[in-house]
PDB file of N, CA and C in Angstrom:
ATOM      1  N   UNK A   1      -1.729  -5.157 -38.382  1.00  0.00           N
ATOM      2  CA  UNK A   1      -0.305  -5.350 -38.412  1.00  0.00           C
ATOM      3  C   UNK A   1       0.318  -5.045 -37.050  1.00  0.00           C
ATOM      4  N   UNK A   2      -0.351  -3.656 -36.500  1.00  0.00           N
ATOM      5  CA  UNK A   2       0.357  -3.760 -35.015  1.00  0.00           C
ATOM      6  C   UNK A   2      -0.270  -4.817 -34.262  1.00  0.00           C
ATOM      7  N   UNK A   3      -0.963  -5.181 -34.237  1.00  0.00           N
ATOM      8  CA  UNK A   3      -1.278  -6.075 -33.011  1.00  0.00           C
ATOM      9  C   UNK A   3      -0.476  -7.441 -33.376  1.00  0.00           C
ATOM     10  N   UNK A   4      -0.183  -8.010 -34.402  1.00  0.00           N
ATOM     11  CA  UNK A   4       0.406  -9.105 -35.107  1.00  0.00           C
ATOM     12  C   UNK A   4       1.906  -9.150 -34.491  1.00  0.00           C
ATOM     13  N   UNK A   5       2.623  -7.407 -34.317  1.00  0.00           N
ATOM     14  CA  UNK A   5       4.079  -7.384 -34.291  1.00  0.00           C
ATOM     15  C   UNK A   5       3.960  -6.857 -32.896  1.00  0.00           C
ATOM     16  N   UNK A   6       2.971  -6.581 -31.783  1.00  0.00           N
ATOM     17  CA  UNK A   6       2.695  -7.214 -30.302  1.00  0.00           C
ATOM     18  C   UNK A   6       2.889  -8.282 -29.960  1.00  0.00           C
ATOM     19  N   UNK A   7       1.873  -8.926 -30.564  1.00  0.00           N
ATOM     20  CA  UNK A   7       1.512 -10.449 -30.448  1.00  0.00           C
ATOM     21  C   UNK A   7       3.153 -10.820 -30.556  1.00  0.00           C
ATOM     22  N   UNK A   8       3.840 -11.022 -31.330  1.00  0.00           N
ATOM     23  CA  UNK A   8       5.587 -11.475 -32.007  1.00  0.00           C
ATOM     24  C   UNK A   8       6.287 -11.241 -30.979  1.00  0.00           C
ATOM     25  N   UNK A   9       5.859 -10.084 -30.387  1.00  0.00           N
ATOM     26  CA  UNK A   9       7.201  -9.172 -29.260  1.00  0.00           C
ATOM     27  C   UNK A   9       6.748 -10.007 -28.040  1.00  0.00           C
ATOM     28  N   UNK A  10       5.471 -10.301 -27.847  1.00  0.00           N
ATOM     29  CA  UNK A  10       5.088 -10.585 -26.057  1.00  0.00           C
ATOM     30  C   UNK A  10       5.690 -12.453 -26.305  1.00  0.00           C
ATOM     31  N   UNK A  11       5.565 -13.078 -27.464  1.00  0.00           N
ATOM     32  CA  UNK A  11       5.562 -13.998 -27.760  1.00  0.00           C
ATOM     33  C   UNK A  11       7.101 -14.550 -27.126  1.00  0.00           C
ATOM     34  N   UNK A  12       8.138 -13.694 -27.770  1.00  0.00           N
ATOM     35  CA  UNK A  12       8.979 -13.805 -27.744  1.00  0.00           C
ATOM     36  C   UNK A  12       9.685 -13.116 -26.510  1.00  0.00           C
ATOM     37  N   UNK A  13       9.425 -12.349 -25.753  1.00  0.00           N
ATOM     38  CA  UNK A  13       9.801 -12.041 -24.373  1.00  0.00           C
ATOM     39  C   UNK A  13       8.871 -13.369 -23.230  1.00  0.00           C
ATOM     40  N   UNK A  14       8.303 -13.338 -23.886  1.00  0.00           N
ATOM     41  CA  UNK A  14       7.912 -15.157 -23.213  1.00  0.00           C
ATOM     42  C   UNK A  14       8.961 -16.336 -22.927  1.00  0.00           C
ATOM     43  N   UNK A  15       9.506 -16.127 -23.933  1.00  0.00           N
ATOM     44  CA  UNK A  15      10.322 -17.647 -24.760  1.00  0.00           C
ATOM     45  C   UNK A  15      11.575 -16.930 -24.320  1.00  0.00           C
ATOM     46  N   UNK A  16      12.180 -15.560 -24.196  1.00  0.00           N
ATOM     47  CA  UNK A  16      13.347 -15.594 -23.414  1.00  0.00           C
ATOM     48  C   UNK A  16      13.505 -15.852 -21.772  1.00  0.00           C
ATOM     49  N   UNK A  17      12.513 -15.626 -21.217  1.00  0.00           N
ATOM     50  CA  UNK A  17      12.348 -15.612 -19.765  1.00  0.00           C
ATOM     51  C   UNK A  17      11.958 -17.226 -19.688  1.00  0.00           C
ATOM     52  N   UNK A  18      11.906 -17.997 -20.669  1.00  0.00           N
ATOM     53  CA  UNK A  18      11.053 -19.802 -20.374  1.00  0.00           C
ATOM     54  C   UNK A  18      12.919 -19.837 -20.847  1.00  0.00           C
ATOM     55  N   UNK A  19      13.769 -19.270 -21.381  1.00  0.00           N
ATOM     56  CA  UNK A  19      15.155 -19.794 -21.590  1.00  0.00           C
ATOM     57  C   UNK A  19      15.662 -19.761 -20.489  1.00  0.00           C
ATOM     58  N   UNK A  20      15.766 -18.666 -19.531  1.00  0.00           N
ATOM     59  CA  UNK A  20      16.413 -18.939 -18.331  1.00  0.00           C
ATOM     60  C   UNK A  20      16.306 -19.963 -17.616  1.00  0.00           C
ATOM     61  N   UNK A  21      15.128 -20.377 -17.466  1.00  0.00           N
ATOM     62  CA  UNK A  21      14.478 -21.495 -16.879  1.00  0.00           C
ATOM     63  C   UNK A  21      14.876 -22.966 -17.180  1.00  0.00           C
ATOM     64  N   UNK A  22      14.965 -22.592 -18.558  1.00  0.00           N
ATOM     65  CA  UNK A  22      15.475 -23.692 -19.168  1.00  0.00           C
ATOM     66  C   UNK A  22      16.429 -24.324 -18.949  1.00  0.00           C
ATOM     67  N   UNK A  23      17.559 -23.200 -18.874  1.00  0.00           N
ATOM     68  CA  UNK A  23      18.851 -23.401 -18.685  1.00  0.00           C
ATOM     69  C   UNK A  23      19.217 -23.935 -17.115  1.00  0.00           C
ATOM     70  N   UNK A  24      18.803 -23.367 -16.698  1.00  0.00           N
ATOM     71  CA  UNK A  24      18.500 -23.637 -14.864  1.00  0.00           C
ATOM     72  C   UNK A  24      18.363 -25.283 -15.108  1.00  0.00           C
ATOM     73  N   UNK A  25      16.938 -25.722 -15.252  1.00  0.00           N
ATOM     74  CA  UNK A  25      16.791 -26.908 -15.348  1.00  0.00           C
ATOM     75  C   UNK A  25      17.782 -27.852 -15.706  1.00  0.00           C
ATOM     76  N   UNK A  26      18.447 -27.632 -17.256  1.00  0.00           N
ATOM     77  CA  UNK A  26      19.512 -28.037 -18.161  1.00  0.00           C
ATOM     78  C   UNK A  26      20.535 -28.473 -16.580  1.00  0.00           C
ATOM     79  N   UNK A  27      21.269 -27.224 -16.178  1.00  0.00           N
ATOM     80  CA  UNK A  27      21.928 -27.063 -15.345  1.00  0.00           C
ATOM     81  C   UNK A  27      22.045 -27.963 -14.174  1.00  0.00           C
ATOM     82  N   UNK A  28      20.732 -28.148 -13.602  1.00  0.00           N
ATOM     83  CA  UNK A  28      20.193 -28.489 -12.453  1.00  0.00           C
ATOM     84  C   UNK A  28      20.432 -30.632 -12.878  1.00  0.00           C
ATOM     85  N   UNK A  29      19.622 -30.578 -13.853  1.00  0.00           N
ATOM     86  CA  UNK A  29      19.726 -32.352 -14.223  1.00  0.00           C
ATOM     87  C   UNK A  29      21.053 -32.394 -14.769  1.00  0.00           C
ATOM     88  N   UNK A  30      22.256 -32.176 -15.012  1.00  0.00           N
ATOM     89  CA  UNK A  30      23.444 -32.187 -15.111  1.00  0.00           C
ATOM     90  C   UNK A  30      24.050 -32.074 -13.842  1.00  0.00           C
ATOM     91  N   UNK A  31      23.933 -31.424 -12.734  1.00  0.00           N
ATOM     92  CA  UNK A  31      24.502 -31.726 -11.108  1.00  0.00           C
ATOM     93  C   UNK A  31      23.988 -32.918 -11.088  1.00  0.00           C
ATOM     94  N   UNK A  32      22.959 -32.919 -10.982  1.00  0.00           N
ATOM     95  CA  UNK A  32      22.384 -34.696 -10.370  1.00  0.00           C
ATOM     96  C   UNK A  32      22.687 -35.815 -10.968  1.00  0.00           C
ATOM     97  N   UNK A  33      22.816 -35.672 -12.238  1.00  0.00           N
ATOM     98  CA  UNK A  33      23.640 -36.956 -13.251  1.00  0.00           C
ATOM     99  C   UNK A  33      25.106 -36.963 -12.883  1.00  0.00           C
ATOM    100  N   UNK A  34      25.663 -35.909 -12.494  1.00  0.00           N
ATOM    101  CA  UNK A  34      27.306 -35.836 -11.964  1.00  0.00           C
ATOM    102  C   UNK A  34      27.343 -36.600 -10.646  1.00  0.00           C
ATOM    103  N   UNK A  35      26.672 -36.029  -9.512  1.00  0.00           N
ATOM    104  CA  UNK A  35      26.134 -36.674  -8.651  1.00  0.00           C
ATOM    105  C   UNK A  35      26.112 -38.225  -8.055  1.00  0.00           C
ATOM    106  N   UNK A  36      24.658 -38.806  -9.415  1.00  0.00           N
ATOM    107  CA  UNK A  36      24.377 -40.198  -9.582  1.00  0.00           C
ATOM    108  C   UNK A  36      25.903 -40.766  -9.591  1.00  0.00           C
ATOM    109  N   UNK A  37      26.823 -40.291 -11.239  1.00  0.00           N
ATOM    110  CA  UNK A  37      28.029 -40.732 -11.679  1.00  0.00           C
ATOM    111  C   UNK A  37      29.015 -41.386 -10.134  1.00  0.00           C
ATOM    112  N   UNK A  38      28.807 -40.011  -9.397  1.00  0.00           N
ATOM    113  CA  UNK A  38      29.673 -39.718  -7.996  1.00  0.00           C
ATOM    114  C   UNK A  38      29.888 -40.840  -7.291  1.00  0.00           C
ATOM    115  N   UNK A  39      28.540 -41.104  -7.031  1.00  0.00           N
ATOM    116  CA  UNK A  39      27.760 -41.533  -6.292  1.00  0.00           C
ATOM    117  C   UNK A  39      28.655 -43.032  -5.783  1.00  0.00           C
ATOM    118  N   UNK A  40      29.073 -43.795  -6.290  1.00  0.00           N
ATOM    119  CA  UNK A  40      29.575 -45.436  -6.047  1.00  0.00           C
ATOM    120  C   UNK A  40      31.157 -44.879  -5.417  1.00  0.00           C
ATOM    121  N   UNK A  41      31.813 -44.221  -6.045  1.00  0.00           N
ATOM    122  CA  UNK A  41      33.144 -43.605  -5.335  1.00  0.00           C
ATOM    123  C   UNK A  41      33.464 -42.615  -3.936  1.00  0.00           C
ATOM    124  N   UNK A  42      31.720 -41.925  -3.930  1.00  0.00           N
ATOM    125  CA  UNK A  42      31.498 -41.169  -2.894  1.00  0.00           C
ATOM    126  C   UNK A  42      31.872 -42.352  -1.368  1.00  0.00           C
ATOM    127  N   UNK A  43      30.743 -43.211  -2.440  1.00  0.00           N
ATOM    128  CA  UNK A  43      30.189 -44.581  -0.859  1.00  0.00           C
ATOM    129  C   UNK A  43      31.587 -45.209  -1.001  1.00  0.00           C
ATOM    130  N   UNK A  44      32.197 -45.900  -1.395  1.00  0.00           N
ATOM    131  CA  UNK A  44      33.442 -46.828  -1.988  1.00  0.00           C
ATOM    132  C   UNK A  44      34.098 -45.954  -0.757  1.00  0.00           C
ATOM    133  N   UNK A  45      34.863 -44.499  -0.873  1.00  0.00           N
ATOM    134  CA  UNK A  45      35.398 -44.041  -0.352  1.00  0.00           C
ATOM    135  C   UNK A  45      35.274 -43.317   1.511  1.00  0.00           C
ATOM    136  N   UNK A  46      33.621 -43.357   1.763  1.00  0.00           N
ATOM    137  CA  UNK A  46      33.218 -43.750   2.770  1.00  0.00           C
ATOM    138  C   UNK A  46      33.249 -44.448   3.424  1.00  0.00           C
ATOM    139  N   UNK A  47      33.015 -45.823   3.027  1.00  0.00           N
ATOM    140  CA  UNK A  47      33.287 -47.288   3.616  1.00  0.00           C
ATOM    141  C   UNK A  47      34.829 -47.488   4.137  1.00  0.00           C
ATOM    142  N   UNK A  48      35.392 -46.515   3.061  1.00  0.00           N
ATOM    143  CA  UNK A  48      37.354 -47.203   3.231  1.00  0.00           C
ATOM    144  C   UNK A  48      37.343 -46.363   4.665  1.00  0.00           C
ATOM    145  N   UNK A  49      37.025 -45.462   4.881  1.00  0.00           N
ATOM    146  CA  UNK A  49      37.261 -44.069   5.733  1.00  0.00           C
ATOM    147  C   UNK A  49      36.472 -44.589   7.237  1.00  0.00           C
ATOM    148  N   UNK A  50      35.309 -45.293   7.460  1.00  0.00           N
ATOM    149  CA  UNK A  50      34.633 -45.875   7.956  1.00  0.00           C
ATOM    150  C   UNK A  50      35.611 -47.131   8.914  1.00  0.00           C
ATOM    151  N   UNK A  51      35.918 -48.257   7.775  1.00  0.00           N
ATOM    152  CA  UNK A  51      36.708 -49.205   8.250  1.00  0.00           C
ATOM    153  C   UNK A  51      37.844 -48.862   8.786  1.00  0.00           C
ATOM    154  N   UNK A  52      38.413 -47.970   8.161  1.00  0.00           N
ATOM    155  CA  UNK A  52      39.388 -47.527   9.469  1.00  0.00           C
ATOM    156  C   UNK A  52      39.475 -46.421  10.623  1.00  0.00           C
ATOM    157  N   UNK A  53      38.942 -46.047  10.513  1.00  0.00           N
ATOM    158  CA  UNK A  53      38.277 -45.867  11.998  1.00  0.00           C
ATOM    159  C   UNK A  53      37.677 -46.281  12.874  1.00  0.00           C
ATOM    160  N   UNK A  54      36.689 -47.761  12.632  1.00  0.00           N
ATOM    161  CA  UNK A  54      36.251 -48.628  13.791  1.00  0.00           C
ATOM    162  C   UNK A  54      37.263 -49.489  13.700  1.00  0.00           C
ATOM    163  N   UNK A  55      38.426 -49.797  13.097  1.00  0.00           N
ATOM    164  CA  UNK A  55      39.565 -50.684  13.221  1.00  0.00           C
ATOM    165  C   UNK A  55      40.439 -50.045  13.809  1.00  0.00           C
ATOM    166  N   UNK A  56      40.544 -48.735  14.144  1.00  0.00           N
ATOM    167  CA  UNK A  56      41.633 -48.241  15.528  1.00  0.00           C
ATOM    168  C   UNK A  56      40.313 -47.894  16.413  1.00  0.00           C
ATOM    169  N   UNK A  57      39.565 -47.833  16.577  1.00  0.00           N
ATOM    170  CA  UNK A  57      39.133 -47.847  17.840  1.00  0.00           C
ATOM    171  C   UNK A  57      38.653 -49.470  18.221  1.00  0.00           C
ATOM    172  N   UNK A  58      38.589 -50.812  17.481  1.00  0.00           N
ATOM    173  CA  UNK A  58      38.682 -51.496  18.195  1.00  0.00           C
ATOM    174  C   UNK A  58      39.814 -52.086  19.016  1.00  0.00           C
ATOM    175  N   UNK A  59      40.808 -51.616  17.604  1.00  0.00           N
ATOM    176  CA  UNK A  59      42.202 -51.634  18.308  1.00  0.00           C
ATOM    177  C   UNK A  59      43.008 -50.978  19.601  1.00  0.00           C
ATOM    178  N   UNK A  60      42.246 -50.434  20.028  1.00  0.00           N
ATOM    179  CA  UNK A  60      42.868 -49.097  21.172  1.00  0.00           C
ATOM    180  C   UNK A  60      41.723 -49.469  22.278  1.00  0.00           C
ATOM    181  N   UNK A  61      40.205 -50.400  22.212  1.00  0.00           N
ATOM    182  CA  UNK A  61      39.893 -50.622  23.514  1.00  0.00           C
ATOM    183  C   UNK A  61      40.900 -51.935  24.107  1.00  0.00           C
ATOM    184  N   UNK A  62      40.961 -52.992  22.534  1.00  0.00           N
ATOM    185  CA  UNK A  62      41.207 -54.282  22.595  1.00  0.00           C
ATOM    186  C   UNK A  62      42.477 -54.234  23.564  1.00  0.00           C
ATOM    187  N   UNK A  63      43.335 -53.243  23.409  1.00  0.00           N
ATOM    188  CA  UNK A  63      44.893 -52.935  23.963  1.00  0.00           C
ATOM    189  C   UNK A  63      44.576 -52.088  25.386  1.00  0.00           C
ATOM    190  N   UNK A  64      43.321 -51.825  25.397  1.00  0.00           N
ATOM    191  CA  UNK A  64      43.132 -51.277  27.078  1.00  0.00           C
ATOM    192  C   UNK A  64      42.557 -52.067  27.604  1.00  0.00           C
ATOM    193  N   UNK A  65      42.430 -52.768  26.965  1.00  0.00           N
ATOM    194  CA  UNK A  65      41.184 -54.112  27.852  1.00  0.00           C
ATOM    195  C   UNK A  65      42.653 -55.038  28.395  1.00  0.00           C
ATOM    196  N   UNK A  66      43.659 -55.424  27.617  1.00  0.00           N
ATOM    197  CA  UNK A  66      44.532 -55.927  27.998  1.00  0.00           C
ATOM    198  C   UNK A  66      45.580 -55.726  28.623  1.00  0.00           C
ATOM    199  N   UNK A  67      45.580 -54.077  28.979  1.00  0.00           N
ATOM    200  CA  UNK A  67      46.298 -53.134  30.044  1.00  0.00           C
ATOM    201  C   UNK A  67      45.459 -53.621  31.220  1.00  0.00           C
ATOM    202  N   UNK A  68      44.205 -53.825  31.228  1.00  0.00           N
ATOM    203  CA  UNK A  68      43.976 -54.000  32.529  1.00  0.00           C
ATOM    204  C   UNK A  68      44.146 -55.221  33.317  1.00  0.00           C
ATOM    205  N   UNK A  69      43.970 -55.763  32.370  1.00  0.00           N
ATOM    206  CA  UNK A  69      43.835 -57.536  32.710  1.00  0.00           C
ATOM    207  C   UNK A  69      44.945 -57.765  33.207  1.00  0.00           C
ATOM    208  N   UNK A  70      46.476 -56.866  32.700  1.00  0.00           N
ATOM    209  CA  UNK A  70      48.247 -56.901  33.034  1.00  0.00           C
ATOM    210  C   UNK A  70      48.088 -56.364  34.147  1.00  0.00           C
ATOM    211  N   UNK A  71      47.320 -55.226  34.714  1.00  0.00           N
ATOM    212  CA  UNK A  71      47.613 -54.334  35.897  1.00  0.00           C
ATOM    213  C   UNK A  71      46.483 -55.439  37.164  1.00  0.00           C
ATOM    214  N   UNK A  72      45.751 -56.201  36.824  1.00  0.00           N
ATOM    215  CA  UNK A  72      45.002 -56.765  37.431  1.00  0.00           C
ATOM    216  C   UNK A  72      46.115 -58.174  37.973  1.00  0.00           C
ATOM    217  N   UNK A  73      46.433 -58.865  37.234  1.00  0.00           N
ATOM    218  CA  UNK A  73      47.381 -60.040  37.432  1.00  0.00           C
ATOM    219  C   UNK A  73      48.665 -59.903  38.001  1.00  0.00           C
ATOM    220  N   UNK A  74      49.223 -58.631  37.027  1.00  0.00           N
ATOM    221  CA  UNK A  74      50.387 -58.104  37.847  1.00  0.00           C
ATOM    222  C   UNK A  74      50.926 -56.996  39.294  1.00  0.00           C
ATOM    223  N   UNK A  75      49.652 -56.209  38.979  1.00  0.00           N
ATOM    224  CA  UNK A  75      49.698 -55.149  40.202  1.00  0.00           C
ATOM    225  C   UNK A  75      50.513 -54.000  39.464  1.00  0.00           C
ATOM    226  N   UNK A  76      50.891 -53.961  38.418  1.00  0.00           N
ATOM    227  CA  UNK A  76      50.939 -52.387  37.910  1.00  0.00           C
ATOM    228  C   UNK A  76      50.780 -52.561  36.446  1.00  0.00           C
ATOM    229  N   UNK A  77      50.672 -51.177  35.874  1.00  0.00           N
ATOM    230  CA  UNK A  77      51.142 -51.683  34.273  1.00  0.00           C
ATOM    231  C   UNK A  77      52.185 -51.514  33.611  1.00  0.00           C
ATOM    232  N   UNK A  78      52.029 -52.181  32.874  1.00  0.00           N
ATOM    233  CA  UNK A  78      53.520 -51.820  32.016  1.00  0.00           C
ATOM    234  C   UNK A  78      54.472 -51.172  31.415  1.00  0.00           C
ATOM    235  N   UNK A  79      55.368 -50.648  31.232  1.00  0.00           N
ATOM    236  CA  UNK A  79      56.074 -49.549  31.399  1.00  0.00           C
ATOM    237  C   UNK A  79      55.885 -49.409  29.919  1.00  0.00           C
ATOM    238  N   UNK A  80      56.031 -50.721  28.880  1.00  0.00           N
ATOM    239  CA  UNK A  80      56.008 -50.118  27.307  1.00  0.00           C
ATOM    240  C   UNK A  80      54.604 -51.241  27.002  1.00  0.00           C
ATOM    241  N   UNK A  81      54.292 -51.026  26.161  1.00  0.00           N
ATOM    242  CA  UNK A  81      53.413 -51.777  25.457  1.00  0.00           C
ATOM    243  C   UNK A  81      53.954 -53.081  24.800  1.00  0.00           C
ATOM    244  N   UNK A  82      54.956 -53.103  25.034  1.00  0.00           N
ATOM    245  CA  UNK A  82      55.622 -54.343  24.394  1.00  0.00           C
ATOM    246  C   UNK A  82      55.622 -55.631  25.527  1.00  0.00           C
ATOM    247  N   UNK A  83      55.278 -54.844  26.746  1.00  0.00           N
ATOM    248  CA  UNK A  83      55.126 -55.942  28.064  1.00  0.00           C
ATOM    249  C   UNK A  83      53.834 -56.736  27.558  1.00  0.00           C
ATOM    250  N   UNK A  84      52.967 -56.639  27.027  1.00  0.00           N
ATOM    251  CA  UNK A  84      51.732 -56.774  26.867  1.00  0.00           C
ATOM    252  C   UNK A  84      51.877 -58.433  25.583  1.00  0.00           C
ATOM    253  N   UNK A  85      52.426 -58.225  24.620  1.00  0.00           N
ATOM    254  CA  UNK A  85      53.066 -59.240  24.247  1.00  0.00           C
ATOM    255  C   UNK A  85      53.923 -60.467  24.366  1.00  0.00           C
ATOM    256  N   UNK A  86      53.967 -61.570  24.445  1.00  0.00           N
ATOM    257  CA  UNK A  86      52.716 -62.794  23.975  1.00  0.00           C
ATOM    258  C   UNK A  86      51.491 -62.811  24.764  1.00  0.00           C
ATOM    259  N   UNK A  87      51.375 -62.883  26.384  1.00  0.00           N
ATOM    260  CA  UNK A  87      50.944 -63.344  26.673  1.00  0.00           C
ATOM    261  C   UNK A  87      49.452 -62.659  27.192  1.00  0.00           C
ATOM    262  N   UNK A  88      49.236 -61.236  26.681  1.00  0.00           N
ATOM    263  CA  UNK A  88      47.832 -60.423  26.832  1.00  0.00           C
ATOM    264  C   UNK A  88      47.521 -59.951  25.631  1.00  0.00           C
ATOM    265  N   UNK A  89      48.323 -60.287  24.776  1.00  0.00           N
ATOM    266  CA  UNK A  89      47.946 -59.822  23.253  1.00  0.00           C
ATOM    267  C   UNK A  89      49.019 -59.989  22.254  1.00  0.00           C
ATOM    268  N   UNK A  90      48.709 -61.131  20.973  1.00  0.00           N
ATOM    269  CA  UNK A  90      49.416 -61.155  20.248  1.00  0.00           C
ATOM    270  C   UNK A  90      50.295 -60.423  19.573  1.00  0.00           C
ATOM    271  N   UNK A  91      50.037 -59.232  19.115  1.00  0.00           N
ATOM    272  CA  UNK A  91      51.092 -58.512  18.645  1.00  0.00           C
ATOM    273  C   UNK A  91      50.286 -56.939  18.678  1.00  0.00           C
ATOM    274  N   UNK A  92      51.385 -56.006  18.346  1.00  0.00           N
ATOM    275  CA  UNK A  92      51.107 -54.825  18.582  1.00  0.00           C
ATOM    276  C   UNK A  92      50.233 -54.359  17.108  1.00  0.00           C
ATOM    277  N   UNK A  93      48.896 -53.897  17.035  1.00  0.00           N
ATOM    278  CA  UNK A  93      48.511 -53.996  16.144  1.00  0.00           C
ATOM    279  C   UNK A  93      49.367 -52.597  14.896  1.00  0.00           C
ATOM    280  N   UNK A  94      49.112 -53.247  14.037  1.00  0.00           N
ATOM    281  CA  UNK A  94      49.709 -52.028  13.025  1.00  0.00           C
ATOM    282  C   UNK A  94      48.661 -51.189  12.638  1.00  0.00           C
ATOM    283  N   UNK A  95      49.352 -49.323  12.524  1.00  0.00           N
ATOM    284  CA  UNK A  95      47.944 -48.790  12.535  1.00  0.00           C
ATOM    285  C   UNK A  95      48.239 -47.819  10.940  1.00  0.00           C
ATOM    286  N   UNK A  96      47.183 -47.275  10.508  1.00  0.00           N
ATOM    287  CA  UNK A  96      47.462 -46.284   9.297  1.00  0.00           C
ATOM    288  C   UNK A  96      48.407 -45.825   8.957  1.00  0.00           C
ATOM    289  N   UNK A  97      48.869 -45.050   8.247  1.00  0.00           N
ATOM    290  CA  UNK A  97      50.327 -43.829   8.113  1.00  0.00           C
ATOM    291  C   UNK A  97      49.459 -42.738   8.420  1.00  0.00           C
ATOM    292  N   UNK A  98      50.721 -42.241   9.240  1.00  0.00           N
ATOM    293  CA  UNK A  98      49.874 -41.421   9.884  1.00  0.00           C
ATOM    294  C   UNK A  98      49.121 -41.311  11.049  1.00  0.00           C
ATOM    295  N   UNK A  99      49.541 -42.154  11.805  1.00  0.00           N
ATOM    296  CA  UNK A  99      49.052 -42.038  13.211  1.00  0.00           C
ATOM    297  C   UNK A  99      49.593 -42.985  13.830  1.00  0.00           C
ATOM    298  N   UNK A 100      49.768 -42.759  15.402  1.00  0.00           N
ATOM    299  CA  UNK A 100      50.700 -43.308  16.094  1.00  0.00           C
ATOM    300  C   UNK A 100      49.993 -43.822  17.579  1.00  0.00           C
ATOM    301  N   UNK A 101      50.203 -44.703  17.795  1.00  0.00           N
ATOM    302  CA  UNK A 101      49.772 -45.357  19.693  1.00  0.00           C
ATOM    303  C   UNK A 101      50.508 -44.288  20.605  1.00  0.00           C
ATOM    304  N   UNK A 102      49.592 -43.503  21.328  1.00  0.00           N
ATOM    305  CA  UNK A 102      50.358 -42.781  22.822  1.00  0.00           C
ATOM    306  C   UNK A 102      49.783 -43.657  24.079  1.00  0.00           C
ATOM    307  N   UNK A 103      50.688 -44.283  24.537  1.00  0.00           N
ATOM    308  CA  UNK A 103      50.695 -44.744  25.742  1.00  0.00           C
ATOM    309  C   UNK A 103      51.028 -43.875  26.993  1.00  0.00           C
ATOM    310  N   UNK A 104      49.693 -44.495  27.795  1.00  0.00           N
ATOM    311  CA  UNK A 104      50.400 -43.562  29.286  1.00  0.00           C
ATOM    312  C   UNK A 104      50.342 -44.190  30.290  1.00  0.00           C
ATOM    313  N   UNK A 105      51.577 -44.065  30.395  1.00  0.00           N
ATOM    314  CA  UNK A 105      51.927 -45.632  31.797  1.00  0.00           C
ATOM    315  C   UNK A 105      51.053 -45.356  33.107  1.00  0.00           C
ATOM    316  N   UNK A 106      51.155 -44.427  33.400  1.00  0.00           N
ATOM    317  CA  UNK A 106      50.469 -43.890  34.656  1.00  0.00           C
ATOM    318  C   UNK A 106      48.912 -44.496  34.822  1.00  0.00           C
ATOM    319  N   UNK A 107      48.735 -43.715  33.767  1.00  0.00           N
ATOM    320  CA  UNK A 107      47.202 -43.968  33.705  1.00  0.00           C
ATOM    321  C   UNK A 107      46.688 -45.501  33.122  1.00  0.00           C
ATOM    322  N   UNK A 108      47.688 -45.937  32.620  1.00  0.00           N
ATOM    323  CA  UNK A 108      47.343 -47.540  31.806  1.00  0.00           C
ATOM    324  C   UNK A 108      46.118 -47.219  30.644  1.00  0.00           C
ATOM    325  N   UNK A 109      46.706 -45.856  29.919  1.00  0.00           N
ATOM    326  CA  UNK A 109      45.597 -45.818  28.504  1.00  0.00           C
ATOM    327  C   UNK A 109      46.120 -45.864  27.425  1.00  0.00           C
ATOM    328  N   UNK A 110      45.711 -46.322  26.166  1.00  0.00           N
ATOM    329  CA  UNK A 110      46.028 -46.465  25.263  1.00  0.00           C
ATOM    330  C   UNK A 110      45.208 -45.030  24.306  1.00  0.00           C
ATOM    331  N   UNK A 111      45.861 -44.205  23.275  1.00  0.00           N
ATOM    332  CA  UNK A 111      45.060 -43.956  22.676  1.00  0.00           C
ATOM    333  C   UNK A 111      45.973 -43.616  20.906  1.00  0.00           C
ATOM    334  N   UNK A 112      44.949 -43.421  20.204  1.00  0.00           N
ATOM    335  CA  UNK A 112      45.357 -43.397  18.671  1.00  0.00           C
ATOM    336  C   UNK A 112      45.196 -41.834  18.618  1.00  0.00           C
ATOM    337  N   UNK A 113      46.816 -41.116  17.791  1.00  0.00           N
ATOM    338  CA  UNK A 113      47.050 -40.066  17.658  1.00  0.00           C
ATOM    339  C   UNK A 113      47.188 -39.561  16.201  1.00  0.00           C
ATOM    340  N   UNK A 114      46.896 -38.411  15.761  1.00  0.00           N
ATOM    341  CA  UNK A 114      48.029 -38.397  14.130  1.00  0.00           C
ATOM    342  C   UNK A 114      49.455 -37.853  15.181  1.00  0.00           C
ATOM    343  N   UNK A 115      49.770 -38.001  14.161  1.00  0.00           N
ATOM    344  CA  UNK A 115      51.641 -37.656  13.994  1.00  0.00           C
ATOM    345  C   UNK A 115      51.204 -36.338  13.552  1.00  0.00           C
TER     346      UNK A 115
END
């Protein structure tokens, strides 16, 4: 009988210490299924974050490339960026909310700021 109600006790201090484990696991494949779920909105929302940021920086060489080409033809640059329009660049590109074109006449640079 004692060895029977050993046997019961080790049995069962077994099976609580394989519960922790358990639970861990449980735990563990529930992050990664949240994860997976995540996963298309993570990228979705990457891509958006992505595209606009190589769309002001193409926008901000495209507008220094055409500062120069003005300071090259004309012999200085332009005092606003609006000189630059029609005839070195169609229009002033529109940028995010939230961030703004700093022009610097001096230097003839364009760059993208937040507000």
């Amino acid at each position: 009988m004692k060895i029977l109600s050993v046997s019961l006790i080790a049995v069962a201090l077994l099976l609580a210490g394989c519960g922790e484990k358990a639970a861990q696991k449980t735990t563990q494949a529930v992050n990664e299924v949240s994860n997976v779920v995540a996963a298309p909105a993570n990228y979705l929302g990457a891509v958006v974050d992505a595209k606009k940021s190589s769309e002001k920086k193409i926008d901000v060489a495209y507008i220094n490339q055409a500062l120069q080409l003005f300071n090259v033809q004309e012999g200085h640059y332009p005092k606003t960026l609006q000189e630059l329009t029609p005839n070195y660049i169609g229009k002033i590109p529109e940028l995010p909310i939230g961030y703004k074109l700093d022009y610097d006449a001096v230097k003839g640079e364009v760059k993208v700021v937040a507000n």
